[in-house]
N, C-alpha and C. Protein backbone atom coordinates (compact mmCIF):
# COMPACT_ATOMS: atom_id res chain seq x y z
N UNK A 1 -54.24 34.05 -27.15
CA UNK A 1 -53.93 34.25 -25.73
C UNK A 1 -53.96 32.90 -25.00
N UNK A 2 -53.02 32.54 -24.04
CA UNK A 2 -52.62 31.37 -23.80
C UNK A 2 -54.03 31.32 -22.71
N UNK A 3 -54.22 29.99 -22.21
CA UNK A 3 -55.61 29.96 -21.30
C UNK A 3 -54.86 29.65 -19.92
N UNK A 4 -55.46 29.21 -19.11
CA UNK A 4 -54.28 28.31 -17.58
C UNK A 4 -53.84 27.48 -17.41
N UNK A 5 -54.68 26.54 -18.74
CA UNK A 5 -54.07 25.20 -19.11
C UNK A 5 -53.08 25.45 -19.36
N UNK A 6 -52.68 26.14 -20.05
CA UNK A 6 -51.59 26.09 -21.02
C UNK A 6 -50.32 26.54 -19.95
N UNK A 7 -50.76 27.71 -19.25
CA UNK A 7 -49.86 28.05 -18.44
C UNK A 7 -49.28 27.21 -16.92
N UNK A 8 -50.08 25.88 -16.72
CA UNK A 8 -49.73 25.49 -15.83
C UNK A 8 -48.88 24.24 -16.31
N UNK A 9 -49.30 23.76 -17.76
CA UNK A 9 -48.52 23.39 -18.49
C UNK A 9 -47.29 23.01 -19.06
N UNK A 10 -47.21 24.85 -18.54
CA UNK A 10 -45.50 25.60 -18.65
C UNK A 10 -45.43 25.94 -18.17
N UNK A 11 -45.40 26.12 -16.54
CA UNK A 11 -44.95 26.30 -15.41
C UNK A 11 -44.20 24.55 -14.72
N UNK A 12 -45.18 23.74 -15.43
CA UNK A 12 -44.74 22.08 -14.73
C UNK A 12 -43.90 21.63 -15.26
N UNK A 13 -43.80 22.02 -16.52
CA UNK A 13 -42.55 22.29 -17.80
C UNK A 13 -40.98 22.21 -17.28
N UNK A 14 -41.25 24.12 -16.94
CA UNK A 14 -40.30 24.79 -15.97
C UNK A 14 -39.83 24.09 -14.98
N UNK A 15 -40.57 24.01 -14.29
CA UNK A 15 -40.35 23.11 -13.02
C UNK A 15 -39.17 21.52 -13.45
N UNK A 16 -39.50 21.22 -14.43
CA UNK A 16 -38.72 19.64 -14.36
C UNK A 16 -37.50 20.49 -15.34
N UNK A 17 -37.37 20.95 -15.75
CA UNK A 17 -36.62 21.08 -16.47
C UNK A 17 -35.10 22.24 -15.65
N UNK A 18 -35.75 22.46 -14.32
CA UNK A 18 -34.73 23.27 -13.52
C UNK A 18 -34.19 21.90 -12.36
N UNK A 19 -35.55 21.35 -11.89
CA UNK A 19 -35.09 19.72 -11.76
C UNK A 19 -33.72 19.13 -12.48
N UNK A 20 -33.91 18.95 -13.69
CA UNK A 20 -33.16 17.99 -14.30
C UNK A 20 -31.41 18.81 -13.94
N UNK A 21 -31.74 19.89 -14.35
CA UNK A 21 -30.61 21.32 -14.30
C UNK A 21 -29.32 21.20 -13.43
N UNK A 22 -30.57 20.98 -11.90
CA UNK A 22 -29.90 21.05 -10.69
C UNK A 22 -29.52 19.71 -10.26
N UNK A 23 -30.09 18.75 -11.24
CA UNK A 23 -29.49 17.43 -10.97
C UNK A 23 -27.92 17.38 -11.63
N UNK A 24 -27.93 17.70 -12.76
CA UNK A 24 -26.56 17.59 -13.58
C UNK A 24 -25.85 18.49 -12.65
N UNK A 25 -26.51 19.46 -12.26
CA UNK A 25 -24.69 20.84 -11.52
C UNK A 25 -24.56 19.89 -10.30
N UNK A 26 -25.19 19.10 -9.38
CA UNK A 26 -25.19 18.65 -8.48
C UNK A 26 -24.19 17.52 -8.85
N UNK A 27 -24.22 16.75 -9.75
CA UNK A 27 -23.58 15.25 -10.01
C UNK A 27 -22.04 16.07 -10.88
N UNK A 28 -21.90 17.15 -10.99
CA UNK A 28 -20.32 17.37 -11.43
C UNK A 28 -19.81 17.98 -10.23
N UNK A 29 -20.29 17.78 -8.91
CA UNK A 29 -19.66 18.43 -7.85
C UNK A 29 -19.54 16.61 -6.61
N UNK A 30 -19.79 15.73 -7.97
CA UNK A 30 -20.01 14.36 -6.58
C UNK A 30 -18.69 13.33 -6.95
N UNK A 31 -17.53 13.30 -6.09
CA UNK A 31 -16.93 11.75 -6.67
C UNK A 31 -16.89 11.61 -7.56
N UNK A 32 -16.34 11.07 -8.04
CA UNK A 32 -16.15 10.10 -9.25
C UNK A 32 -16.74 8.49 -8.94
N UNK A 33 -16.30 8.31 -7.68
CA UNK A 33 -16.73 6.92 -7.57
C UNK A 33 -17.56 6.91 -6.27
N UNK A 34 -17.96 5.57 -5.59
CA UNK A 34 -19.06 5.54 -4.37
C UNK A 34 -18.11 6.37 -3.60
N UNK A 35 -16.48 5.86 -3.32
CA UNK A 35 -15.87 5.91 -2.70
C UNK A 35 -15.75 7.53 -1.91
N UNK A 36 -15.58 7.73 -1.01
CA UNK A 36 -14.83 9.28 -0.40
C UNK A 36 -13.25 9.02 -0.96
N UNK A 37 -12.82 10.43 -1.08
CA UNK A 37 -11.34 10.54 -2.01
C UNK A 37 -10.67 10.44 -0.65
N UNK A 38 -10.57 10.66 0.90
CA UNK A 38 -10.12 10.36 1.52
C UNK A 38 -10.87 9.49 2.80
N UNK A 39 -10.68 8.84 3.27
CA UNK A 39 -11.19 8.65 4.77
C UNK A 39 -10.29 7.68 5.76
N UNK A 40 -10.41 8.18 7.02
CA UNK A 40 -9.75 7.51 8.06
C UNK A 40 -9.90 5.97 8.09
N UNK A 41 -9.06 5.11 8.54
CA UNK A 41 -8.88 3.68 8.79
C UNK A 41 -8.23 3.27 9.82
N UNK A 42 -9.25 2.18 10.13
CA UNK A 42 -8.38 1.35 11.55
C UNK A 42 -7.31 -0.33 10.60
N UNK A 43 -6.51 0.26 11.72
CA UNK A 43 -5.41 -1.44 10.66
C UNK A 43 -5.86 -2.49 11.77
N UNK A 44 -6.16 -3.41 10.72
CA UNK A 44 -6.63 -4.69 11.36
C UNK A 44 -5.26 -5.80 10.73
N UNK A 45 -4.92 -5.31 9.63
CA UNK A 45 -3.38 -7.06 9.70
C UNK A 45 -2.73 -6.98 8.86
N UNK A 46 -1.18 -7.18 8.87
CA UNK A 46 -0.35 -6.88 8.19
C UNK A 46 -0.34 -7.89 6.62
N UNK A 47 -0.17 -7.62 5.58
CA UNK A 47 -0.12 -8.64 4.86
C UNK A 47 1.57 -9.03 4.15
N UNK A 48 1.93 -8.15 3.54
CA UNK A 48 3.47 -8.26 3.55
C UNK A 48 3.98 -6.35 3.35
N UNK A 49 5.06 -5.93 2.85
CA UNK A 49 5.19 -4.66 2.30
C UNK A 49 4.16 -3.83 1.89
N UNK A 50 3.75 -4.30 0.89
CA UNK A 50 3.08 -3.72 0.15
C UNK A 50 1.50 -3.48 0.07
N UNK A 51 1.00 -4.41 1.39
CA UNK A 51 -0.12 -4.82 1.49
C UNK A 51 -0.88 -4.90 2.65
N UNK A 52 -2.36 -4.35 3.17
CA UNK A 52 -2.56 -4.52 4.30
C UNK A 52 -3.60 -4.79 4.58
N UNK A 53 -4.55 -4.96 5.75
CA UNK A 53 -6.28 -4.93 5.66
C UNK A 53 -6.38 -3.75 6.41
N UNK A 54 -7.24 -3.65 6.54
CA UNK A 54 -8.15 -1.86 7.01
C UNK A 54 -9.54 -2.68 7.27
N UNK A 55 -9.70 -2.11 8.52
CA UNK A 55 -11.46 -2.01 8.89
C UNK A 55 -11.84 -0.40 8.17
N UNK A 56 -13.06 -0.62 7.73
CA UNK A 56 -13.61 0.58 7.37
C UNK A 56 -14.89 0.66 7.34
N UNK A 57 -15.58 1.58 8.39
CA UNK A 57 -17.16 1.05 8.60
C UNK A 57 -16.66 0.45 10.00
N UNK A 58 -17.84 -1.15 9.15
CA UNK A 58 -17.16 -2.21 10.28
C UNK A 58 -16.78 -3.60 9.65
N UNK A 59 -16.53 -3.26 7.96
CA UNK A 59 -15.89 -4.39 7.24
C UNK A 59 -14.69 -3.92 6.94
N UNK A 60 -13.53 -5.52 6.80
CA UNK A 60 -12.73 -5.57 6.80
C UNK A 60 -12.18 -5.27 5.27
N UNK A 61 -11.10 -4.18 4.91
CA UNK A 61 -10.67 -4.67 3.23
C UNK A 61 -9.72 -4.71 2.77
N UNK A 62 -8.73 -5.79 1.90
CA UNK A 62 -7.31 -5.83 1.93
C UNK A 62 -7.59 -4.44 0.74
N UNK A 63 -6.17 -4.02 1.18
CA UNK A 63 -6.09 -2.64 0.68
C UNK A 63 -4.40 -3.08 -0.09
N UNK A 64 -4.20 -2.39 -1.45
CA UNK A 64 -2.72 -2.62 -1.90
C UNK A 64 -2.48 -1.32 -2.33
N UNK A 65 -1.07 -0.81 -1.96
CA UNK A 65 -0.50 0.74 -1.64
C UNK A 65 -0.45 0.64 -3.46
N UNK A 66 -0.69 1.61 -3.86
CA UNK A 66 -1.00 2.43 -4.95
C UNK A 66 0.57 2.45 -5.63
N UNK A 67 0.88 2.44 -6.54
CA UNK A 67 1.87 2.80 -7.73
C UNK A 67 3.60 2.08 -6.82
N UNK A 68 3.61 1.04 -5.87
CA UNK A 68 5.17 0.66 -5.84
C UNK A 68 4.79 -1.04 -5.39
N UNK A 69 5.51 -1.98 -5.59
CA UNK A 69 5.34 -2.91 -5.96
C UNK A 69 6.70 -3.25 -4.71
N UNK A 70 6.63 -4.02 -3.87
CA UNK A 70 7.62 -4.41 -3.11
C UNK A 70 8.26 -5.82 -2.91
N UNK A 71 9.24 -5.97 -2.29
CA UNK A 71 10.06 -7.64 -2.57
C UNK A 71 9.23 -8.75 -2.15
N UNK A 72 9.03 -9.80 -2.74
CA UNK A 72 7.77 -10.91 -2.16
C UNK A 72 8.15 -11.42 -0.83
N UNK A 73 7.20 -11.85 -0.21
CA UNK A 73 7.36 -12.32 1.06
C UNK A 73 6.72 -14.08 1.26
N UNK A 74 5.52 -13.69 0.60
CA UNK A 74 4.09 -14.44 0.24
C UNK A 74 4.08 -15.28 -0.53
N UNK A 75 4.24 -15.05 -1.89
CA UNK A 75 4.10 -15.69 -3.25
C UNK A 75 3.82 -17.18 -3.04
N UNK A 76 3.12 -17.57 -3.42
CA UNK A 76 2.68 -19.08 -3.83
C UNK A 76 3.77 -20.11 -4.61
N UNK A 77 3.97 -18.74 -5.33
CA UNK A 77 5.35 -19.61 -7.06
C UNK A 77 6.67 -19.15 -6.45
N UNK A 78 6.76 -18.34 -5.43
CA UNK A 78 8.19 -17.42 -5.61
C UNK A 78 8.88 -17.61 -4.25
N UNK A 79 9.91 -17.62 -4.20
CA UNK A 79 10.87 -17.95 -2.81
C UNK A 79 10.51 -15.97 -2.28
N UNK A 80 11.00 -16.26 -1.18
CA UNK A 80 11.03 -14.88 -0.32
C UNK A 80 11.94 -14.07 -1.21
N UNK A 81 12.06 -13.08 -1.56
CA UNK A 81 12.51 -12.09 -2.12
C UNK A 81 13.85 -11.21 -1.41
N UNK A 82 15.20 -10.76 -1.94
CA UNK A 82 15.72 -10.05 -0.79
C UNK A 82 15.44 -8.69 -0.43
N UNK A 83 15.11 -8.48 0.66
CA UNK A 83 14.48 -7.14 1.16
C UNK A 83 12.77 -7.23 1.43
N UNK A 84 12.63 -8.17 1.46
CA UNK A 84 10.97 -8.77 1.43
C UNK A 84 10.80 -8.80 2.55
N UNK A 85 11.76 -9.19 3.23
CA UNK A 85 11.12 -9.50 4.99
C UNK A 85 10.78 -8.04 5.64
N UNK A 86 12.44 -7.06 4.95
CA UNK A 86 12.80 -5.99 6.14
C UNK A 86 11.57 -5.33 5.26
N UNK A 87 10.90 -5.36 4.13
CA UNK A 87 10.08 -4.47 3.91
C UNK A 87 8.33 -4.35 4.49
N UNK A 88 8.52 -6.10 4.68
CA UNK A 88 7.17 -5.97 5.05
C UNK A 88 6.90 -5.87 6.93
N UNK A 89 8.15 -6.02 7.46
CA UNK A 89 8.49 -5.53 9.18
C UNK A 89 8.27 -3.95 9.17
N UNK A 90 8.71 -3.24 8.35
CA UNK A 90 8.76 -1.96 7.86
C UNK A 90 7.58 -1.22 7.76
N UNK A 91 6.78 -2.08 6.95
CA UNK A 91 5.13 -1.50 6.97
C UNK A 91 4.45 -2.09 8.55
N UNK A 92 4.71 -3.34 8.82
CA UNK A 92 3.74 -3.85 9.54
C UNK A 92 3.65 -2.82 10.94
N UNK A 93 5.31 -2.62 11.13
CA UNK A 93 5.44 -1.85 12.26
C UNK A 93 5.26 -0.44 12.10
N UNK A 94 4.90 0.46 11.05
CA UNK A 94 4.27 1.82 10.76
C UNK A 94 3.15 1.71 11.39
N UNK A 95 2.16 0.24 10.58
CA UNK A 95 1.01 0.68 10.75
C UNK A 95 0.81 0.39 12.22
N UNK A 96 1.06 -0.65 13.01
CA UNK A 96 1.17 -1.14 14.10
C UNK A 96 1.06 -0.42 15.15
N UNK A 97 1.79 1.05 14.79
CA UNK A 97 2.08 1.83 15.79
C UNK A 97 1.17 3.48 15.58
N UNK A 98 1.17 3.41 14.23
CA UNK A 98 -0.08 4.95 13.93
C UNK A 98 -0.54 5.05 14.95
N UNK A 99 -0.98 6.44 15.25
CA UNK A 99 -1.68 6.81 15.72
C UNK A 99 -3.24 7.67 14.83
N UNK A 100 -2.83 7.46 13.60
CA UNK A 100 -3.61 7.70 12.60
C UNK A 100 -3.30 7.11 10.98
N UNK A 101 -4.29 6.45 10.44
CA UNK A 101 -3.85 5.90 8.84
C UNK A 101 -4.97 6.35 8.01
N UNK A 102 -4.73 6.74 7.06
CA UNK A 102 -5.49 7.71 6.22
C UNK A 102 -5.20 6.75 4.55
N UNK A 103 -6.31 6.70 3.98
CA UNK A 103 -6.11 6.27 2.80
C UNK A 103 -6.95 7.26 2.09
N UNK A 104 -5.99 7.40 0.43
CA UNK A 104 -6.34 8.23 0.06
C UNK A 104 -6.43 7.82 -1.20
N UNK A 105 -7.92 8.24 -2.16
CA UNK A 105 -7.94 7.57 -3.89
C UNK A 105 -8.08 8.22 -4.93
N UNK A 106 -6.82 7.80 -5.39
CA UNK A 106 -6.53 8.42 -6.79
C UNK A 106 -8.05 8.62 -8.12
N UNK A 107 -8.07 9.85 -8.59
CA UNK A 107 -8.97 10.07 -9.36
C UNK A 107 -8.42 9.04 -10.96
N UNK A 108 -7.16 8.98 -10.85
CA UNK A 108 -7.09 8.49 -12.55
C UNK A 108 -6.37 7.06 -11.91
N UNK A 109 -6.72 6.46 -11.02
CA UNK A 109 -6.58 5.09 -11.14
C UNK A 109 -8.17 4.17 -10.49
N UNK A 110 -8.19 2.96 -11.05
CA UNK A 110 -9.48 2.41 -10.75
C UNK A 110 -9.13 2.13 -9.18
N UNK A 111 -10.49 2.03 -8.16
CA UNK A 111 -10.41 2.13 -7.05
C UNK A 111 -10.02 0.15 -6.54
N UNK A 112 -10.39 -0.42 -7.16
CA UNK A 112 -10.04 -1.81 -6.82
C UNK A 112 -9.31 -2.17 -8.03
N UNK A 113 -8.17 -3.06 -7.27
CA UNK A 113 -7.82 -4.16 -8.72
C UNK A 113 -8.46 -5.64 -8.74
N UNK A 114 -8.07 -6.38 -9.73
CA UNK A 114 -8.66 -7.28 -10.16
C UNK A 114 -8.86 -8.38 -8.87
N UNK A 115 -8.12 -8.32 -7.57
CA UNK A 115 -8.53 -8.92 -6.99
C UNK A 115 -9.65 -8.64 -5.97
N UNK A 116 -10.11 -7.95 -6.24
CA UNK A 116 -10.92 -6.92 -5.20
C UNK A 116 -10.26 -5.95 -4.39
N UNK A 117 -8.94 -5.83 -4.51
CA UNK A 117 -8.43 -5.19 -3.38
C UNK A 117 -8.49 -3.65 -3.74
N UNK A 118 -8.38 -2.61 -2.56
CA UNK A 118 -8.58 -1.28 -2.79
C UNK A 118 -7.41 -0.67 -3.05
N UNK A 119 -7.68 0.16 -3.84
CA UNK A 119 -5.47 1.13 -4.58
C UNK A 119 -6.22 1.96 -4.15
N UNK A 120 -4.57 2.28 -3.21
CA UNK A 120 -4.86 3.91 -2.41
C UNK A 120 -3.66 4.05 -2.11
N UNK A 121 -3.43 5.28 -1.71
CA UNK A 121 -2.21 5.94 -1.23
C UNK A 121 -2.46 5.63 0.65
N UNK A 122 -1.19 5.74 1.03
CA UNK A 122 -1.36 5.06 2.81
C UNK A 122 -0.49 6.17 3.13
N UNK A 123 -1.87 7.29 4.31
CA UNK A 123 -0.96 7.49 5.14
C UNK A 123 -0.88 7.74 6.28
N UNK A 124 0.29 7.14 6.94
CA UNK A 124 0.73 7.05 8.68
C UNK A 124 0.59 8.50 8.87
N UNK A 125 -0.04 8.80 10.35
CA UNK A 125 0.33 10.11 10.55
C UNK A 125 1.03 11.48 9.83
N UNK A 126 0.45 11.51 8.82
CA UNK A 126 0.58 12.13 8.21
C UNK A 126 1.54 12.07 6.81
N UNK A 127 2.42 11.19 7.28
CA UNK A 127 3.18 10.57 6.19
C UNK A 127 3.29 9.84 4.93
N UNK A 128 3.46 9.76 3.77
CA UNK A 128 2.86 9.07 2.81
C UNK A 128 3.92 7.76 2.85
N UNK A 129 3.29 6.56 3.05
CA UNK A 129 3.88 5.55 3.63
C UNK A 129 4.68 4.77 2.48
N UNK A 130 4.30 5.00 1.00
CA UNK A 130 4.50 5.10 0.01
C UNK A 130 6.00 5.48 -0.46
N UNK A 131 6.16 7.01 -0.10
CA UNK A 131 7.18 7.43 0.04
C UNK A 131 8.70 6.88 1.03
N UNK A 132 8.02 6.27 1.79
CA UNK A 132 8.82 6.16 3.10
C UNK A 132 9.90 4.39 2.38
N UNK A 133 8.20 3.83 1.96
CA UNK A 133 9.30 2.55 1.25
C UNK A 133 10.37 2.60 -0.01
N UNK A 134 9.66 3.52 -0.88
CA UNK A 134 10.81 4.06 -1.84
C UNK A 134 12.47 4.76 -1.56
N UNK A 135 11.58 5.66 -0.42
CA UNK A 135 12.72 6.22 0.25
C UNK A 135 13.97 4.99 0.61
N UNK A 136 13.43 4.37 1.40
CA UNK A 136 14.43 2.98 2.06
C UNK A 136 15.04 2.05 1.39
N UNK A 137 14.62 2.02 0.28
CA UNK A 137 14.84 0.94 -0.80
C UNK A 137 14.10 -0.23 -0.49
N UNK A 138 13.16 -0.43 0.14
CA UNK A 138 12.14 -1.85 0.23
C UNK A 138 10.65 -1.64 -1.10
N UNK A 139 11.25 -0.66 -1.78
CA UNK A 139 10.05 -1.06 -2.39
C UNK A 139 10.45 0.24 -4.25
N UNK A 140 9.65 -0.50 -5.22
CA UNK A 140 9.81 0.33 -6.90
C UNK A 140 8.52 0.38 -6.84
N UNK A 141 8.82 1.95 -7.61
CA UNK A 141 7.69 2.57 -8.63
C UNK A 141 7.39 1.71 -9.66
N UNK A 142 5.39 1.09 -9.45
CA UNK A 142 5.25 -0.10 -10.42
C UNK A 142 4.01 0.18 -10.47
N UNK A 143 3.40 -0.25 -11.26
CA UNK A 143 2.06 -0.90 -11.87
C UNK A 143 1.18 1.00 -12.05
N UNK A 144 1.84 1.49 -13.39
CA UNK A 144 1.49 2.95 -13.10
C UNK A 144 0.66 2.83 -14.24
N UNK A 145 -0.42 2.96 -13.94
CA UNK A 145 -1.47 2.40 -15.08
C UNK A 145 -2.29 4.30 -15.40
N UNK A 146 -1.76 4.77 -15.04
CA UNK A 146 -2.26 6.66 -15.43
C UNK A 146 -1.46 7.50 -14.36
N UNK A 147 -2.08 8.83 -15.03
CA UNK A 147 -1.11 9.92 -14.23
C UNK A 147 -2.01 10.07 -12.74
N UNK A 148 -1.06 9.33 -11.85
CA UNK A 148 -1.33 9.48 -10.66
C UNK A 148 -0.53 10.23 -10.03
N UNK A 149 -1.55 10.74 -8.88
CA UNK A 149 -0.83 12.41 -8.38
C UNK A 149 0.44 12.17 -7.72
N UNK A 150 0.78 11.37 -7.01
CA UNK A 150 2.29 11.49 -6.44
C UNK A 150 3.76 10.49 -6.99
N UNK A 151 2.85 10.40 -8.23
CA UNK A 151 3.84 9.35 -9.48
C UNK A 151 5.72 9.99 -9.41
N UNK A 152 5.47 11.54 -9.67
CA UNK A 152 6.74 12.13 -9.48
C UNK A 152 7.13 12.28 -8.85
N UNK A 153 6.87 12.29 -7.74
CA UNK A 153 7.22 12.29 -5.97
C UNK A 153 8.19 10.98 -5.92
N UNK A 154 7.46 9.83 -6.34
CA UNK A 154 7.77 8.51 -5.67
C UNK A 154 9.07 8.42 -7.04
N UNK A 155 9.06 8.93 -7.85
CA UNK A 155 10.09 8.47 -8.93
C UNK A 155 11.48 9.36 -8.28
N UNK A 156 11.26 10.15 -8.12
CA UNK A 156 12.28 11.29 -7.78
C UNK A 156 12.88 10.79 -5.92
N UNK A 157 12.00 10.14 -5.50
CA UNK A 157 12.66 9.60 -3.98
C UNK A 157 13.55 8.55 -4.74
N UNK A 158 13.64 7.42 -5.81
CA UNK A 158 13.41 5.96 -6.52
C UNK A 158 15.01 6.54 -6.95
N UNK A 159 15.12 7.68 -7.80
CA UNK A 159 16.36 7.98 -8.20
C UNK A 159 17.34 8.19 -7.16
N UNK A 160 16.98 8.86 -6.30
CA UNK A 160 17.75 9.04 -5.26
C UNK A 160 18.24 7.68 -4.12
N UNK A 161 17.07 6.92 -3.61
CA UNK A 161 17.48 5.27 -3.65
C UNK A 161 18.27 5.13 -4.34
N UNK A 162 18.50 4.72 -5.81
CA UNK A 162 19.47 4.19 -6.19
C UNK A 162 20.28 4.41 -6.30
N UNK A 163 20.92 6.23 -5.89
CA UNK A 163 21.94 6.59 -5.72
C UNK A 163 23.04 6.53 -4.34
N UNK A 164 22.01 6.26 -3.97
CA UNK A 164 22.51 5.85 -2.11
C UNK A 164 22.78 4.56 -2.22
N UNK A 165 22.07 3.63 -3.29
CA UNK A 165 22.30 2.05 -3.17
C UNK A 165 21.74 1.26 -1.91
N UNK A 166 20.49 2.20 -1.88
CA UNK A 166 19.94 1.73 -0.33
C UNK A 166 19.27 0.48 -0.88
N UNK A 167 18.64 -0.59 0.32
CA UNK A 167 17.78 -1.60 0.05
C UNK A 167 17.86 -2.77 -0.92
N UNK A 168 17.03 -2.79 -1.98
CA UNK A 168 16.85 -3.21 -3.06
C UNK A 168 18.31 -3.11 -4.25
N UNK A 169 18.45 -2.04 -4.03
CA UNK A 169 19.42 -1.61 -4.99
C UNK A 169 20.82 -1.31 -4.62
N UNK A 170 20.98 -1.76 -3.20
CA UNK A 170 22.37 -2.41 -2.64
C UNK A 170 23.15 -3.56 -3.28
N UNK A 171 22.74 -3.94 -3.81
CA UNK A 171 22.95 -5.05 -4.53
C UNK A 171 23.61 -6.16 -3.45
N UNK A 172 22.68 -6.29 -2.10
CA UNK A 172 22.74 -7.10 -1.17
C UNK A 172 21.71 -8.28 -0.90
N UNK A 173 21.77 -9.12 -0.70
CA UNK A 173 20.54 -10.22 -0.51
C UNK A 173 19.63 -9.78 1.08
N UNK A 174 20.18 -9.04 1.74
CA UNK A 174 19.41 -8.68 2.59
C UNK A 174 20.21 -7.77 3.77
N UNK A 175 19.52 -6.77 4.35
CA UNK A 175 20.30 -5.93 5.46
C UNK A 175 21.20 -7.07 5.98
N UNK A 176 20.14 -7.82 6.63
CA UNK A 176 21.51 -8.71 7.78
C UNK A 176 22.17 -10.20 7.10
N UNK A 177 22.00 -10.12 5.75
CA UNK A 177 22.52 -11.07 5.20
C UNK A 177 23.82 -11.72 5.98
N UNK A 178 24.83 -10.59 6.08
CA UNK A 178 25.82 -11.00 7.17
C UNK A 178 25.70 -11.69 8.42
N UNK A 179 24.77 -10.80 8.93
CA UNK A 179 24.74 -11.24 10.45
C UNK A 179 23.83 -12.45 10.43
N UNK A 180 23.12 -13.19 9.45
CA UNK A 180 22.76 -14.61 9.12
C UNK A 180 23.83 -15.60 8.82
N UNK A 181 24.86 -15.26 8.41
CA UNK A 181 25.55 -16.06 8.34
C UNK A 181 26.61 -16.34 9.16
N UNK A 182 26.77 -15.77 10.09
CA UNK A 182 27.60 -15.11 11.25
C UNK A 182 26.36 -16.18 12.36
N UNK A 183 25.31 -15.77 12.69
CA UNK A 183 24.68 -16.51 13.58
C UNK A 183 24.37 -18.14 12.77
N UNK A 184 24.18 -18.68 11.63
CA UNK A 184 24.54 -19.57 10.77
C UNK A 184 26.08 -20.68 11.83
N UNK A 185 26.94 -19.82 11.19
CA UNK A 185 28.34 -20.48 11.14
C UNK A 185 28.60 -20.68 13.01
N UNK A 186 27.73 -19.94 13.87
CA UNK A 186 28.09 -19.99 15.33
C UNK A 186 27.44 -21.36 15.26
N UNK A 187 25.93 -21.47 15.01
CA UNK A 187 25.28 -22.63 15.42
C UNK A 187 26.09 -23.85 15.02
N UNK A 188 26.73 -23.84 13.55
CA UNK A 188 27.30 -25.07 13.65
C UNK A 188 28.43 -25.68 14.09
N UNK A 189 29.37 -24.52 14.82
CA UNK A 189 31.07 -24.28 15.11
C UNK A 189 29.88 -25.23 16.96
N UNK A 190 28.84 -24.46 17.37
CA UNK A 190 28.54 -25.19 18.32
C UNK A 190 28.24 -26.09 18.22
N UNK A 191 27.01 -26.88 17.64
CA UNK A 191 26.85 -28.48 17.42
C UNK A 191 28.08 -29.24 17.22
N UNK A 192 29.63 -28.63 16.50
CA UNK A 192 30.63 -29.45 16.59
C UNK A 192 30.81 -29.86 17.46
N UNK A 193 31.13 -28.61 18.54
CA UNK A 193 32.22 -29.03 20.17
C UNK A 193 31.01 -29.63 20.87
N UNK A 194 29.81 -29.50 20.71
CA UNK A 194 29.04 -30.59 21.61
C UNK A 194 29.29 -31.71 21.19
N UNK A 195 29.29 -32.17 19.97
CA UNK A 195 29.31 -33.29 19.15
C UNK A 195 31.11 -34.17 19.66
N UNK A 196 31.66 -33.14 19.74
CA UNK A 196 33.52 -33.69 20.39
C UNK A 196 33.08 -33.46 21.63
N UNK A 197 32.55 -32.86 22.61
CA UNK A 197 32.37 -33.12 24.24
C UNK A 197 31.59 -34.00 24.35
N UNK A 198 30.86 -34.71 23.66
CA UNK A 198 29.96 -36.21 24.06
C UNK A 198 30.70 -36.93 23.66
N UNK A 199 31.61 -36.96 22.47
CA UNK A 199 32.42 -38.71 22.32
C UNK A 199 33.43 -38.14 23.17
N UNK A 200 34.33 -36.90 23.44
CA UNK A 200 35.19 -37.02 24.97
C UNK A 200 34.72 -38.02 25.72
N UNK A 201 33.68 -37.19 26.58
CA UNK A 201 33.19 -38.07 27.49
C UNK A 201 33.10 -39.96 27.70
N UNK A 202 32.20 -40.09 26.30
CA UNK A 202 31.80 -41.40 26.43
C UNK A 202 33.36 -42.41 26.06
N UNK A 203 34.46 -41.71 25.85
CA UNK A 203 36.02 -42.33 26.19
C UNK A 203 36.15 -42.32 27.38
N UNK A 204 35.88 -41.48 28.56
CA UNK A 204 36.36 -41.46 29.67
C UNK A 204 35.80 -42.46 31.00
């Protein structure tokens, strides 16, 4: 017959062992990472297309849009890209103007890349901002490192881009490529006739 030792024993037993229990059911109902899978953000600065900072808290963090890769603007090694400018005017002025930006993190991609920066999905008022550059042609489905949730979304806008031949896949150096060269060819048709109305003059 057991004594009280024994039974308090195995009651303290019990006790850690419903502990431990309710620790494991508790930790398969938490994140995956520190991170919240969604939370609100204030935009603090444009970086190019593809790229932005976010206050969150009350620190600042460059954040890079999740699975599309857009025309350079920036690059250290690389000339401006065509469609680089209108893409990153494109984002700057989304976020610029939100009235709400929502970032959102993928369970099967890592939450930072190698530069520290945060991969997330961006979205404007409700909009997946993501979508919006694919849509336009300022920006490809890139750096798809697992099955991320709106992978088919953004491929299936990507086909349709290229069927419109919008943006990128206009096979144009830039929307106003024209109208650069058009304001180009004015400036110098003017420096001529100034250039012939000063030696006029200095004959007369």
């Amino acid at each position: 017959m057991l004594n009280y030792k024994c039974i308090i024993k195995l009651v303290i037993g019990m006790k850690k062992i419903i502990v431990i229990v309710l620790f494991i059911f508790t930790l398969g109902f938490m994140p995956r990472s520190v991170f919240a899978i969604e939370e609100v953000v204030k935009f603090s600065k444009c970086v190019d297309g593809d790229t932005a900072k976010f206050i969150i808290g009350n620190k600042e963090y460059s954040t890079r849009f999740l699975a599309i890769d857009t025309p350079e603007v920036k690059h250290p090694k690389k000339k401006v890209e065509p469609f680089g400018k209108e893409a990153s005017n494109y984002t700057c002025k989304r976020l610029k103007e939100a009235k709400e930006i929502k970032l959102e993190y993928d369970d099967n991609s890592t939450k930072e890349d190698k530069y520290g920066r945060r991969l997330a999905w961006i979205f404007v008022d409700g909009k997946l901002l993501q979508e919006e550059l694919i849509e336009k042609g300022y920006a490809k489905v890139a750096y798809l490192y697992g099955d991320y949730k709106y992978t088919n979304l953004l491929k299936k806008k990507e086909v349709e881009a290229k069927e419109k031949e919008v943006g990128v896949w206009s096979g144009k150096d830039s929307i106003n490529s024209s109208e650069e060269e058009t304001i180009s060819i004015n400036k110098i048709l003017k420096k001529i006739y100034q250039y012939i109305m000063k030696e006029v003059k200095s004959m007369l």
